[in-house]
N, C-alpha and C. Protein backbone atom coordinates (compact mmCIF):
# COMPACT_ATOMS: atom_id res chain seq x y z
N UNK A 1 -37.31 -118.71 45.84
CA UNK A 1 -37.85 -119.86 45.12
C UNK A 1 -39.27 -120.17 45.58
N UNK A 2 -39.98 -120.18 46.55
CA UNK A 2 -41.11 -120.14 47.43
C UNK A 2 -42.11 -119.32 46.89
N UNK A 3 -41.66 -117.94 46.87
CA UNK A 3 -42.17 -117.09 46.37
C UNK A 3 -42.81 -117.63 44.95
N UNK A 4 -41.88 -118.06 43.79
CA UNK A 4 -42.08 -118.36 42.42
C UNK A 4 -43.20 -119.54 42.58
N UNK A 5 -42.83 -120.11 43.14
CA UNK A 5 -43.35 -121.84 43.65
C UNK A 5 -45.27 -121.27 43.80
N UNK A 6 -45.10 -120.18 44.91
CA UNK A 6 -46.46 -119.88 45.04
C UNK A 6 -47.32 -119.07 44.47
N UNK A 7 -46.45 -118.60 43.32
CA UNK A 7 -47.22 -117.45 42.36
C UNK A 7 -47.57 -118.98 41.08
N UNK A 8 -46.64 -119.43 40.95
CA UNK A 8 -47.21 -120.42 39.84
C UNK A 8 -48.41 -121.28 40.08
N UNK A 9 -48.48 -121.10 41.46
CA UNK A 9 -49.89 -122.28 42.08
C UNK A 9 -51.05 -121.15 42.32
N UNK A 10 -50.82 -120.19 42.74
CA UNK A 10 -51.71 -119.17 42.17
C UNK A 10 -52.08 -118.78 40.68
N UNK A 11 -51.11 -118.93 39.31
CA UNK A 11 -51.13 -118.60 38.34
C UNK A 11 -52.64 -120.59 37.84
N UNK A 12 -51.96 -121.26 38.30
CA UNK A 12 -53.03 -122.53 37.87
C UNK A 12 -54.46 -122.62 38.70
N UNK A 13 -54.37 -121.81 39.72
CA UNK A 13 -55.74 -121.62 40.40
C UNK A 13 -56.42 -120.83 40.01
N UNK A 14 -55.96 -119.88 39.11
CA UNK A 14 -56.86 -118.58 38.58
C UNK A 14 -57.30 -119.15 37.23
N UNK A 15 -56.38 -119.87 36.90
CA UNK A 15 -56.67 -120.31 35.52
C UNK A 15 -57.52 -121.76 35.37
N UNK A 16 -57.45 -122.52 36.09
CA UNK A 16 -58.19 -123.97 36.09
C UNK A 16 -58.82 -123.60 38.06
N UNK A 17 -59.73 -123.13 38.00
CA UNK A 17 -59.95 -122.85 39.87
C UNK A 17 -60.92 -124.21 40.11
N UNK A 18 -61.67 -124.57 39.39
CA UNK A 18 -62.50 -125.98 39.86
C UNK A 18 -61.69 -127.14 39.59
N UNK A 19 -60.54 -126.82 39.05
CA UNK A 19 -59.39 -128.41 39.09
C UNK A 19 -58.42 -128.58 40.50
N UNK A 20 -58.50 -127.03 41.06
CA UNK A 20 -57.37 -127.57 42.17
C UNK A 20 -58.18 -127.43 43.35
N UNK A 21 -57.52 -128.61 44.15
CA UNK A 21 -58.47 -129.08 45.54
C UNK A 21 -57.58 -128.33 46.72
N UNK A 22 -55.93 -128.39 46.64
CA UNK A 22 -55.22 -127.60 47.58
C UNK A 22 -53.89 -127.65 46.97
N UNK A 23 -53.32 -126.57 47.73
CA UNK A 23 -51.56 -126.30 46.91
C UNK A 23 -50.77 -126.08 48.57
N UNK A 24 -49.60 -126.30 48.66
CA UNK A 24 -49.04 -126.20 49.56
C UNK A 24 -47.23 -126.48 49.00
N UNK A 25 -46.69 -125.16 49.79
CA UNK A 25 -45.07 -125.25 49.06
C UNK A 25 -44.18 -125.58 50.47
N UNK A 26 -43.52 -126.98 50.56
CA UNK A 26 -42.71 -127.57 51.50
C UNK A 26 -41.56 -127.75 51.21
N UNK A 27 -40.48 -127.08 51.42
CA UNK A 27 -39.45 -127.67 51.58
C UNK A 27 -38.16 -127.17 50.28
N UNK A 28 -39.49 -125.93 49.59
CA UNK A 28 -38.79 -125.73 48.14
C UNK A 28 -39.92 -126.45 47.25
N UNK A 29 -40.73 -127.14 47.89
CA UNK A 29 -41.10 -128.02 46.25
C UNK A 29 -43.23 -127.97 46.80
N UNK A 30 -42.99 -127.45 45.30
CA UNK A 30 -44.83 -127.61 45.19
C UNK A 30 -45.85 -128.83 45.24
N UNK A 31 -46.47 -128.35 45.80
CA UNK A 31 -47.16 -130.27 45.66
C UNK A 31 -48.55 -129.60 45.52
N UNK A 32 -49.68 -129.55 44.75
CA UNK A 32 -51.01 -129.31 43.81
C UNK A 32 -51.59 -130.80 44.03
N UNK A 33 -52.82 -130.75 44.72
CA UNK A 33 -53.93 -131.47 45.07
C UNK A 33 -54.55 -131.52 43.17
N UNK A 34 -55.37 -132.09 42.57
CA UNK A 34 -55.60 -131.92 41.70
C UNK A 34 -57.53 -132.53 41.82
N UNK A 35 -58.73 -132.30 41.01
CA UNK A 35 -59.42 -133.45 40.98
C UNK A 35 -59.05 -134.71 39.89
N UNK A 36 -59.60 -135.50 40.32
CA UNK A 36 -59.76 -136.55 39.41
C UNK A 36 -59.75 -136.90 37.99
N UNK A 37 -60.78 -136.05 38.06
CA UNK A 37 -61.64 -135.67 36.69
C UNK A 37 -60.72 -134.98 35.57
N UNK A 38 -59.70 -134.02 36.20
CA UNK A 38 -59.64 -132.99 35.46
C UNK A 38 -57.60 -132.97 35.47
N UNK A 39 -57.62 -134.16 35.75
CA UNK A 39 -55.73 -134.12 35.19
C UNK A 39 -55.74 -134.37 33.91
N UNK A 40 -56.06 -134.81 33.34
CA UNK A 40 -55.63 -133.99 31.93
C UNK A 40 -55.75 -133.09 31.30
N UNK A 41 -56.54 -132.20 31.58
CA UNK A 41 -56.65 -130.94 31.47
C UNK A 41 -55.67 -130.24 32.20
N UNK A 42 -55.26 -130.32 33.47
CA UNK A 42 -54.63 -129.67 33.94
C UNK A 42 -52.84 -129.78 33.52
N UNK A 43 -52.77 -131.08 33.33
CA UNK A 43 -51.51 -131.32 32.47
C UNK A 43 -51.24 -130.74 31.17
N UNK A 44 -52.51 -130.49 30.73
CA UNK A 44 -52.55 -130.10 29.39
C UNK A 44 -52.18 -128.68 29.65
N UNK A 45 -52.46 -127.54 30.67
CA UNK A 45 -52.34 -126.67 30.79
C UNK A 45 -50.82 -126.16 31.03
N UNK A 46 -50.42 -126.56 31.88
CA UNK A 46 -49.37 -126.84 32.44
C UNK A 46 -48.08 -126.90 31.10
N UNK A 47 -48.14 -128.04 30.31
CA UNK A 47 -47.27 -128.23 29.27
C UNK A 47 -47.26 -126.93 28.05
N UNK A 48 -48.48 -126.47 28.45
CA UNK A 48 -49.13 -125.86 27.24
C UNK A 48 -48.83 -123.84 27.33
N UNK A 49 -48.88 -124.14 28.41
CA UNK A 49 -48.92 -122.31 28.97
C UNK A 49 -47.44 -121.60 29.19
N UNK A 50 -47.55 -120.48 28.64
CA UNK A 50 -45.59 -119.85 28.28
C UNK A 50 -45.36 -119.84 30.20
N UNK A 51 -46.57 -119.43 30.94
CA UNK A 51 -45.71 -119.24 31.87
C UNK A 51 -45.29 -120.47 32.95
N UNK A 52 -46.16 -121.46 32.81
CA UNK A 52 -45.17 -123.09 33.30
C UNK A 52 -44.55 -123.66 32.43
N UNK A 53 -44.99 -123.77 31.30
CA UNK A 53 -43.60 -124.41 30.26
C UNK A 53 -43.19 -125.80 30.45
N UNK A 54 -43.80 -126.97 31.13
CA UNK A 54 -43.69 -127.68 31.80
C UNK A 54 -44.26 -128.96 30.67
N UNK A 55 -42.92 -129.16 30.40
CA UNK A 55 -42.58 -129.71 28.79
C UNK A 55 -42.31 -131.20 29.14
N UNK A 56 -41.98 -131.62 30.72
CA UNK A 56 -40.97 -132.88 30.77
C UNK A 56 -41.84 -133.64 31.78
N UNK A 57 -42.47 -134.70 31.79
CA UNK A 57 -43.10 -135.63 32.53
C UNK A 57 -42.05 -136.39 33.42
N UNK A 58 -41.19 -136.27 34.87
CA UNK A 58 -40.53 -136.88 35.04
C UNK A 58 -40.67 -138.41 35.56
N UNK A 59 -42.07 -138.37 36.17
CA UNK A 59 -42.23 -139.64 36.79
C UNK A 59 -43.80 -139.40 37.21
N UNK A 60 -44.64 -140.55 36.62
CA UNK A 60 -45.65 -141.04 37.60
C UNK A 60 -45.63 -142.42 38.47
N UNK A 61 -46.32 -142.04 39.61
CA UNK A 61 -45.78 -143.20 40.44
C UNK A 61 -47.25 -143.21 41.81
N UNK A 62 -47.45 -144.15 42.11
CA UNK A 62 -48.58 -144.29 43.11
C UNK A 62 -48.10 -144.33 44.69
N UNK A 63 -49.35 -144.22 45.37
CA UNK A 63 -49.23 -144.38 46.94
C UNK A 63 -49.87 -145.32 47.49
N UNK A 64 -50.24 -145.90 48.45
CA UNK A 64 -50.49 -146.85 48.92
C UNK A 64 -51.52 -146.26 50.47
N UNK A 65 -52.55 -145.63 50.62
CA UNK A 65 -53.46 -145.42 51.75
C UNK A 65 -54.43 -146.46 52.24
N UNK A 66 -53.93 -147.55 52.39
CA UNK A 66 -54.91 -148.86 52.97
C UNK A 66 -56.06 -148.21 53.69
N UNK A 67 -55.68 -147.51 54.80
CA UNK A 67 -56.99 -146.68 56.12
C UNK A 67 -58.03 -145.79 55.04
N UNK A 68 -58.07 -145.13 53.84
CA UNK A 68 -58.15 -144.17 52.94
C UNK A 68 -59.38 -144.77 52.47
N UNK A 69 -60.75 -144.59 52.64
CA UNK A 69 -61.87 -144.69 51.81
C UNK A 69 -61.08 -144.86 50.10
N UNK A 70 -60.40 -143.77 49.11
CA UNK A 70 -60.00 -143.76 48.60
C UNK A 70 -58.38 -144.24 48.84
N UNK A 71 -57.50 -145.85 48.70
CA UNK A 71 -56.62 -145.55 49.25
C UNK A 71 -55.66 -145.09 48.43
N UNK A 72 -55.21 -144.35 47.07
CA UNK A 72 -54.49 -144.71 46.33
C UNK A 72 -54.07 -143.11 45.59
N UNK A 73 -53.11 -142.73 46.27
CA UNK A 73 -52.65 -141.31 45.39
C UNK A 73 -51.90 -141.64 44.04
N UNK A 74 -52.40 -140.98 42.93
CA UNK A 74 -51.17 -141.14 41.82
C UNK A 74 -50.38 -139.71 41.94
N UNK A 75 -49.33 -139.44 41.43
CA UNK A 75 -48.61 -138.60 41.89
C UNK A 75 -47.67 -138.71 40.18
N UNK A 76 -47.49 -136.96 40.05
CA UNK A 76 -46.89 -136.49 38.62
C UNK A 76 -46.13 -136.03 38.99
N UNK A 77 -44.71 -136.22 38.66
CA UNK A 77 -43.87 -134.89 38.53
C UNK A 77 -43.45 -134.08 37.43
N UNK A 78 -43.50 -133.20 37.14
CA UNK A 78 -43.11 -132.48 35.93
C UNK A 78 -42.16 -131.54 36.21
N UNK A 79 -41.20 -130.97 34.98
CA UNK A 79 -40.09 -130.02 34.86
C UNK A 79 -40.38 -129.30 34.10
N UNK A 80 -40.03 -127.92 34.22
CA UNK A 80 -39.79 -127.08 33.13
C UNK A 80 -38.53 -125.96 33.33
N UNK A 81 -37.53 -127.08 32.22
CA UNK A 81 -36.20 -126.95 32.00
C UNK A 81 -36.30 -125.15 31.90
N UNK A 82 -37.07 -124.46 31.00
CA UNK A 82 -36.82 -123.38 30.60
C UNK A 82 -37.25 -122.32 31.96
N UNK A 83 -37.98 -122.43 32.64
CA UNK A 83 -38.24 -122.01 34.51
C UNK A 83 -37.52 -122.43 35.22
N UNK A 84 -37.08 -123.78 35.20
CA UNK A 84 -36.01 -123.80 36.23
C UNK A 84 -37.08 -124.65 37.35
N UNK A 85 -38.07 -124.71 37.10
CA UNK A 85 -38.95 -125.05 38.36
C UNK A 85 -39.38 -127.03 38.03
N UNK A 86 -40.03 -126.71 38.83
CA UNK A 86 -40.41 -128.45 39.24
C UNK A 86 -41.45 -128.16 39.95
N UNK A 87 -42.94 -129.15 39.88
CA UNK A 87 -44.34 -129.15 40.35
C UNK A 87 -44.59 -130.72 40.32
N UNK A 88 -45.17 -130.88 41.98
CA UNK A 88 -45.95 -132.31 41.72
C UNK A 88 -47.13 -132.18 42.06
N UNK A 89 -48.13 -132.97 41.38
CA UNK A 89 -49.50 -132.98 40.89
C UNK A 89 -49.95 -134.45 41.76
N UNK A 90 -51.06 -134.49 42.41
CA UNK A 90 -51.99 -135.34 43.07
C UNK A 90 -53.14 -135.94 43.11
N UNK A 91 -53.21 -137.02 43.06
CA UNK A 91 -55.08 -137.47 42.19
C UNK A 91 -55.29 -138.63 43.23
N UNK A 92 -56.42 -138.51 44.03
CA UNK A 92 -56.93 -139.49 44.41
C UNK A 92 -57.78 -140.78 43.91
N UNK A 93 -57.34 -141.88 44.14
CA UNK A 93 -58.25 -142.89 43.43
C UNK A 93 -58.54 -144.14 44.27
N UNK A 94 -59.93 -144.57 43.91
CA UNK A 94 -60.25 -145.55 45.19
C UNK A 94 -59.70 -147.03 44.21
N UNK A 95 -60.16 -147.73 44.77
CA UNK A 95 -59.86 -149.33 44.11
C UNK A 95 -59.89 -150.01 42.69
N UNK A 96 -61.56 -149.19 42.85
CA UNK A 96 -62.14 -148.78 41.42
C UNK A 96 -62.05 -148.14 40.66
N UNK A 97 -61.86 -147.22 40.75
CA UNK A 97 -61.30 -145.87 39.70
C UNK A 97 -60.42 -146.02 38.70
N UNK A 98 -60.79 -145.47 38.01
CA UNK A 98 -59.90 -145.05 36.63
C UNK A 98 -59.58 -143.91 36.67
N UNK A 99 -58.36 -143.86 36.34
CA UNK A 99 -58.07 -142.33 36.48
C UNK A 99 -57.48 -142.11 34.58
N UNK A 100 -57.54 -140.96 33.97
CA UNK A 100 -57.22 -140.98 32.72
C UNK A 100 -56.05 -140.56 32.19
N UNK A 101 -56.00 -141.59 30.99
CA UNK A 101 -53.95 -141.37 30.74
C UNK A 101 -53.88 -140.46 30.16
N UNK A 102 -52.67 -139.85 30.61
CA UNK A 102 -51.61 -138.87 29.67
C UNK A 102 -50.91 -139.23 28.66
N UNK A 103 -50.90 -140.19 28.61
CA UNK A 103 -50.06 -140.73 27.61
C UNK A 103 -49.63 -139.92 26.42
N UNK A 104 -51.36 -139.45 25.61
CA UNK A 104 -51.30 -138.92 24.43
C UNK A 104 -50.51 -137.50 24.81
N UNK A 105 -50.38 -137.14 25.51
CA UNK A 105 -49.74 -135.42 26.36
C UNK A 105 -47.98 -135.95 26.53
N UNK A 106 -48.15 -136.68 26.57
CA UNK A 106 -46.55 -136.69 27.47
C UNK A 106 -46.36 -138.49 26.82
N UNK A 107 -45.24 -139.35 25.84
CA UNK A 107 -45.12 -140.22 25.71
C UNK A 107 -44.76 -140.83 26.61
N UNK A 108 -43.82 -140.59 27.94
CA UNK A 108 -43.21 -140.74 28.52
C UNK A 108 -44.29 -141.43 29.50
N UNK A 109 -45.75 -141.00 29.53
CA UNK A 109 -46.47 -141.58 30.59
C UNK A 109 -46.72 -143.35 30.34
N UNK A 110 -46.45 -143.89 29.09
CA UNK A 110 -47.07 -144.54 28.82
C UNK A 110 -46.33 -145.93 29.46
N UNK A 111 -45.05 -146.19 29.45
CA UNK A 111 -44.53 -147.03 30.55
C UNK A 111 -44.80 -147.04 32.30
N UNK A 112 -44.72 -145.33 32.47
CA UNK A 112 -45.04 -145.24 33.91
C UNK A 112 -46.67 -145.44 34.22
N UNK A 113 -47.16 -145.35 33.36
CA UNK A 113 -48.44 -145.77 33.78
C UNK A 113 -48.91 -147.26 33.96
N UNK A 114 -48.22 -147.57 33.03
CA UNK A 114 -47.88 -149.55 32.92
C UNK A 114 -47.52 -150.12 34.00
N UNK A 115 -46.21 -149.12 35.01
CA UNK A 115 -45.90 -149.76 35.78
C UNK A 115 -46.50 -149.58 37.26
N UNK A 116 -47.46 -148.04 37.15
CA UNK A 116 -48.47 -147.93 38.31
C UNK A 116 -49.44 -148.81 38.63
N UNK A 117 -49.68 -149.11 37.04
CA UNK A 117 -50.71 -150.42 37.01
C UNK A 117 -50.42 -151.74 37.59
N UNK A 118 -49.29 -152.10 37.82
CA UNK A 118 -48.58 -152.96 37.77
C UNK A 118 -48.13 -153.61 38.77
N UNK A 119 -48.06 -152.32 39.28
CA UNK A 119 -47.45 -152.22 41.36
C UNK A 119 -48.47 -152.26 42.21
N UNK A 120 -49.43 -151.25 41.68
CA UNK A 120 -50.54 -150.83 42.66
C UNK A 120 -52.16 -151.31 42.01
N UNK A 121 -52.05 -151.59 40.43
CA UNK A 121 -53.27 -152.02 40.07
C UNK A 121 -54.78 -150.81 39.86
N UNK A 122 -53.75 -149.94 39.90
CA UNK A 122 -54.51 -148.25 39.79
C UNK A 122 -54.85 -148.57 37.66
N UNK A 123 -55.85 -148.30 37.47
CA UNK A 123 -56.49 -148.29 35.89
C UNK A 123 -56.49 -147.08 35.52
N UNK A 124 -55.40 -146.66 34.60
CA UNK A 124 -55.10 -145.72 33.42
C UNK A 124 -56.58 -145.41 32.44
N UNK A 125 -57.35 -144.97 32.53
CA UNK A 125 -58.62 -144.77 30.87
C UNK A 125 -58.36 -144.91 29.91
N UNK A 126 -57.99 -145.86 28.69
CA UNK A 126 -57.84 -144.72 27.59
C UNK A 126 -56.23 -145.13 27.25
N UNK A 127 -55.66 -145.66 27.94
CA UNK A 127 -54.65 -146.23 27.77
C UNK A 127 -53.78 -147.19 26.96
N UNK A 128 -53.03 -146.22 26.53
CA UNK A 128 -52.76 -147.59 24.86
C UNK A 128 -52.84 -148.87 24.88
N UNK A 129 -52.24 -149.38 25.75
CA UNK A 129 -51.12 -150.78 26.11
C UNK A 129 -51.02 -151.26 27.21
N UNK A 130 -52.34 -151.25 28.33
CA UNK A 130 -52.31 -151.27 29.74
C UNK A 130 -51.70 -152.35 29.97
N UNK A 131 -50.57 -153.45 29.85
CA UNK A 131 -50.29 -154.66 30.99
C UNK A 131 -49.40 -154.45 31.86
N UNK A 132 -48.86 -155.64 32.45
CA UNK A 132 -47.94 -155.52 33.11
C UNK A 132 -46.32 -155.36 32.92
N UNK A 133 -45.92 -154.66 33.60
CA UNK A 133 -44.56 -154.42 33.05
C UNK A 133 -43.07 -154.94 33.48
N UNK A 134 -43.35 -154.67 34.54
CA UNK A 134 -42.18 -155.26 35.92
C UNK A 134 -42.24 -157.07 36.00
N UNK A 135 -43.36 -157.59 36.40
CA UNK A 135 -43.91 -158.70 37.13
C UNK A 135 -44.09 -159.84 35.62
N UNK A 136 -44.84 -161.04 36.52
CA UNK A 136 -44.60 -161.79 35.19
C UNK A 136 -46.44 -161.71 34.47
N UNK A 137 -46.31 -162.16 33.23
CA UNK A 137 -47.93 -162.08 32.75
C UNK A 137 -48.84 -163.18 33.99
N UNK A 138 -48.74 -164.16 34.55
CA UNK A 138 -49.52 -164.37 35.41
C UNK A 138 -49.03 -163.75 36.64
N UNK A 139 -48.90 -163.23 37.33
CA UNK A 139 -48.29 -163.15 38.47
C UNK A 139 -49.79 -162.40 38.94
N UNK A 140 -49.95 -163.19 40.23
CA UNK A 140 -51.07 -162.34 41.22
C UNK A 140 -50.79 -161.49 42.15
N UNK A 141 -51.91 -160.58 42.18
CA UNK A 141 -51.73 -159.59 42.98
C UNK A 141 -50.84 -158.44 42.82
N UNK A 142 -50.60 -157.18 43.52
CA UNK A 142 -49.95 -155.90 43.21
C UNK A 142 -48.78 -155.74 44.50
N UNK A 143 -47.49 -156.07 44.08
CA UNK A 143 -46.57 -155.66 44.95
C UNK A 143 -46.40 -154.76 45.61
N UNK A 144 -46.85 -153.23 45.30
CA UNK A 144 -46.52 -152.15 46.17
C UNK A 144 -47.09 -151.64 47.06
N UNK A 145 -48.48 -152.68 47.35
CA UNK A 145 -49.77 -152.68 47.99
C UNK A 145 -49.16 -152.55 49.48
N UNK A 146 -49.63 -152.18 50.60
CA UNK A 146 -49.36 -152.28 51.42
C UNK A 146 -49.50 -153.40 52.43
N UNK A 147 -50.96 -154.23 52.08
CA UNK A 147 -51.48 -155.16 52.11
C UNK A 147 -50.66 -156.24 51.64
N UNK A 148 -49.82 -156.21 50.43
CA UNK A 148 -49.27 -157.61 49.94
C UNK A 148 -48.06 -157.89 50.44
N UNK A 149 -48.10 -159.20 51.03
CA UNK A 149 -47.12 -159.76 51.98
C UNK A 149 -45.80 -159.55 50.99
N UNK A 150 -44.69 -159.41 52.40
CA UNK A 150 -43.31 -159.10 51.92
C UNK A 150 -42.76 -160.51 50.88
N UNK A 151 -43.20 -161.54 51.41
CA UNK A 151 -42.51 -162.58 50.60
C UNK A 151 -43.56 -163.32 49.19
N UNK A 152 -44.36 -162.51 48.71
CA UNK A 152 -45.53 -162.75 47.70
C UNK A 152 -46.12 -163.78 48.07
N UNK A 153 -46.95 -164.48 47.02
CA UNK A 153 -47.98 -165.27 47.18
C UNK A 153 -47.26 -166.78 46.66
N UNK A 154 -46.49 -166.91 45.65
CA UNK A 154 -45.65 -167.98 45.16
C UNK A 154 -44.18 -167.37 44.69
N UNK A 155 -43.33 -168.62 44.68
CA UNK A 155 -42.24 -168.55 43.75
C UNK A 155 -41.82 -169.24 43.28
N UNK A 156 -41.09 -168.67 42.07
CA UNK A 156 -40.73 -169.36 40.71
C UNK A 156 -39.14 -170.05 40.61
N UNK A 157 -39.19 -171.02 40.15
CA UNK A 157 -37.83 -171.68 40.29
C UNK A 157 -37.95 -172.46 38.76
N UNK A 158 -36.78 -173.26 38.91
CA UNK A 158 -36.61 -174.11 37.61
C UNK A 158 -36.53 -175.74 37.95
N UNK A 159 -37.34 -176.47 37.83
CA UNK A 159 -37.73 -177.72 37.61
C UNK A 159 -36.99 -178.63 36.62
N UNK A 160 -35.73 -179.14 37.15
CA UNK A 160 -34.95 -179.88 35.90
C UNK A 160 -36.01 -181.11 35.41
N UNK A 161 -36.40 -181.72 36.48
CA UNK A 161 -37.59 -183.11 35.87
C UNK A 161 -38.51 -182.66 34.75
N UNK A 162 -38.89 -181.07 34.84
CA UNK A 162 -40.08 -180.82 33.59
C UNK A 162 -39.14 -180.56 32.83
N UNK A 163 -37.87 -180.03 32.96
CA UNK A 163 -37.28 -179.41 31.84
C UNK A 163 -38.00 -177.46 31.79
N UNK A 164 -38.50 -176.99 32.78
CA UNK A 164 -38.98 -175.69 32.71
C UNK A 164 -39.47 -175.04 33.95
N UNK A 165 -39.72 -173.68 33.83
CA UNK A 165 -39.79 -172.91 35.26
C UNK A 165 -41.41 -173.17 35.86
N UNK A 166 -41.25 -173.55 36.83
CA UNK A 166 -42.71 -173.58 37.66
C UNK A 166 -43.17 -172.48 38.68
N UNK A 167 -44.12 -172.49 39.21
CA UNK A 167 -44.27 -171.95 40.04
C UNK A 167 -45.18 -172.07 41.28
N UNK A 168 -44.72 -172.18 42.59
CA UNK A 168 -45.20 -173.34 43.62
C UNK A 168 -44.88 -172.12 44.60
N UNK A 169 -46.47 -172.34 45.67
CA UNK A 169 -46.57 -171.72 46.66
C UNK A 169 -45.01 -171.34 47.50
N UNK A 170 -45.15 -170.03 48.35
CA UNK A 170 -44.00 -169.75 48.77
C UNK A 170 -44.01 -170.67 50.07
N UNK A 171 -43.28 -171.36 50.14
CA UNK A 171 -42.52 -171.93 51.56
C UNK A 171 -41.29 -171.72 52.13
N UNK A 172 -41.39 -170.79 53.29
CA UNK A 172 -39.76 -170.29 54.08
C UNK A 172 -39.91 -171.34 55.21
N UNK A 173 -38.64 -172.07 55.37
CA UNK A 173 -38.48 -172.67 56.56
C UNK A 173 -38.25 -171.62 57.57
N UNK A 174 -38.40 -171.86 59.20
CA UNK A 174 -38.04 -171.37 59.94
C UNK A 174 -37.36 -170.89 60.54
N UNK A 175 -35.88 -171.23 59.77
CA UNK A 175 -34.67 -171.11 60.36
C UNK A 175 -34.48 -169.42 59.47
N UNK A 176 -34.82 -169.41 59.03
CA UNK A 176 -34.57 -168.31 58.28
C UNK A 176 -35.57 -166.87 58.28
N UNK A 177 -36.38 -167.13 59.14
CA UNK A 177 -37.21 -165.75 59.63
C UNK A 177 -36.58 -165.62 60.84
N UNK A 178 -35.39 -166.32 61.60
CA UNK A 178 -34.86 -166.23 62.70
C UNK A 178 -33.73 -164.97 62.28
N UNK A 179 -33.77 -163.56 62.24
CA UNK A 179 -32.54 -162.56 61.65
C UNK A 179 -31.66 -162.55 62.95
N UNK A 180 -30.82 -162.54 63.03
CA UNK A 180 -29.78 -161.87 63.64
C UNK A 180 -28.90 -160.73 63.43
N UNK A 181 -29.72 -159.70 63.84
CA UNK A 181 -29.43 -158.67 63.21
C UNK A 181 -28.03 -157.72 64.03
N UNK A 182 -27.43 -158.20 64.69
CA UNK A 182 -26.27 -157.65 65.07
C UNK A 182 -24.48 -158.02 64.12
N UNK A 183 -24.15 -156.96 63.64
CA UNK A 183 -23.13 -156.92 62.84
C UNK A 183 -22.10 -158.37 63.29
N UNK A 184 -21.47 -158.76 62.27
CA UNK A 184 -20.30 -159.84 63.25
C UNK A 184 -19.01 -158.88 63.53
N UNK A 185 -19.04 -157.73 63.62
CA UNK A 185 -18.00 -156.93 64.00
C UNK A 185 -18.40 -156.98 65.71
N UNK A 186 -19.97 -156.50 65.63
CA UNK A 186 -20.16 -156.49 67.13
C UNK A 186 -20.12 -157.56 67.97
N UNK A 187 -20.29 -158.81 67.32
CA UNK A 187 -20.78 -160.58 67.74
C UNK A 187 -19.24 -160.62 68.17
N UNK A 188 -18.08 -160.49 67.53
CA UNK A 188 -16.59 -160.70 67.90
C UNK A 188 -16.55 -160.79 69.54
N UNK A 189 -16.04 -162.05 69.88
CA UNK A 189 -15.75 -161.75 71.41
C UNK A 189 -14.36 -161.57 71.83
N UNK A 190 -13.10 -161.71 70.50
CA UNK A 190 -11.89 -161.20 70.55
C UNK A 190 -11.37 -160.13 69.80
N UNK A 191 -10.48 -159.07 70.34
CA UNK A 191 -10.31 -157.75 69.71
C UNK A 191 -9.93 -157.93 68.58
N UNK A 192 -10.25 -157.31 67.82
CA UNK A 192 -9.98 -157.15 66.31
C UNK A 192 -8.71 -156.59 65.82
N UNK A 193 -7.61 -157.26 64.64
CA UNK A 193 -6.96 -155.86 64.85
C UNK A 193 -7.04 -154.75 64.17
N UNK A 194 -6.71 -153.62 65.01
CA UNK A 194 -7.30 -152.28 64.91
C UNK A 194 -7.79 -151.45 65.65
N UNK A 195 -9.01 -152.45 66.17
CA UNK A 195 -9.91 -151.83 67.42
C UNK A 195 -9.24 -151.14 68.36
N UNK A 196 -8.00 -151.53 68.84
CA UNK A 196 -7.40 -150.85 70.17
C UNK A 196 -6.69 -149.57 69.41
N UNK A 197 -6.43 -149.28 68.46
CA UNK A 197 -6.25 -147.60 68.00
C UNK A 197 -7.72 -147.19 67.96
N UNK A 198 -8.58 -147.79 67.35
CA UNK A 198 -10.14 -146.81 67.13
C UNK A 198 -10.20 -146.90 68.88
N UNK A 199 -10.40 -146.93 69.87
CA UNK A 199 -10.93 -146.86 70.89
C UNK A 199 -9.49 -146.06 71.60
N UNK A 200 -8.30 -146.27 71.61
CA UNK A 200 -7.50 -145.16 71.70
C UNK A 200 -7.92 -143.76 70.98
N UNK A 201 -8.38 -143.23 69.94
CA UNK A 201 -8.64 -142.30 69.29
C UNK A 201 -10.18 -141.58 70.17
N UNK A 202 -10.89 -142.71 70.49
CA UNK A 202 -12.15 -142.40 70.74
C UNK A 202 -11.82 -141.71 72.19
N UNK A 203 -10.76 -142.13 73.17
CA UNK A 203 -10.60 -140.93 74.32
C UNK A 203 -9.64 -139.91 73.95
């Protein structure tokens, strides 16, 4: 499988050689550096050519590199049912960047790109229908950020006095960032029953 994996990343380097930045096969599975510039073309190739065949967009989805001049990988996976194989594709993008949709190539991009946008705030080009998808139409900031705090910026509840949902800075009391994270199986300070067969078994 390795073998196939690395003739096909050879077969897209001979054929697109100023689109790929690096290829490397881990684990069984290809992973293709891509430029920027030139994923749609290279997708285009890919879907397009008898010998990847690579017909099925399974997922785009982003990364999160805060330390990263550029921090923000988008990441493709594609199938091709009729190979048998699977390739993921890599695009760096800084804050600013636009990177350009597939959409028109693959329908399937056009939600996942909605929701890259959405999480991470990465800008699709060209993009049918860019909003948000997951989150609410105001909602600030990008959840999958690495940067954005675990408990967001506000939350939303329901206000019987207005008769409707508001939304008011997050406030956690204290008692409740206090975890206690030990099971109450382990907290028990009297034997359980049972325990004395599991610990019979255990010598």
């Amino acid at each position: 499988m390795d073998d196939k994996l690395s003739a096909l990343a050879q077969h897209l380097k001979a054929a697109l050689p100023e689109a790929v930045r690096a290829d490397q096969v881990v684990n069984g599975e290809l992973t293709v550096a891509i430029e920027p510039g030139e994923i749609v073309r290279v997708l285009k190739f890919l879907r397009d050519d008898q010998t990847c065949d690579f017909k099925i967009l399974v997922d785009i989805c982003g990364v999160d590199w805060p330390q990263r001049e550029k921090r923000f990988n988008v990441v493709y996976h594609l199938l091709s049912i009729t190979k048998n194989q699977r390739i993921r594709l890599k695009v760096e993008a800084g804050e600013g960047d636009a990177i350009a949709s597939c959409a028109a190539l693959y329908p399937a991009a056009n939600w996942f790109e909605r929701e890259t946008f959405d999480m991470y705030g990465i800008v699709f080009a060209d993009h049918p229908d860019l909003r948000r998808i997951l989150t609410d139409y105001g909602f600030s900031g990008y959840p999958l950020r690495k940067d954005f705090p675990l408990t967001g910026y506000v939350e939303v509840r329901y206000d019987d006095e207005l008769k409707r949902v508001v939304y008011q800075p997050v406030q956690l009391v204290q008692e409740f960032r206090d975890f206690d994270f030990m099971s109450p199986w382990e907290g028990a300070r009297h034997v359980l029953p049972g325990d004395e067969k599991a610990k019979g078994e255990a010598k």
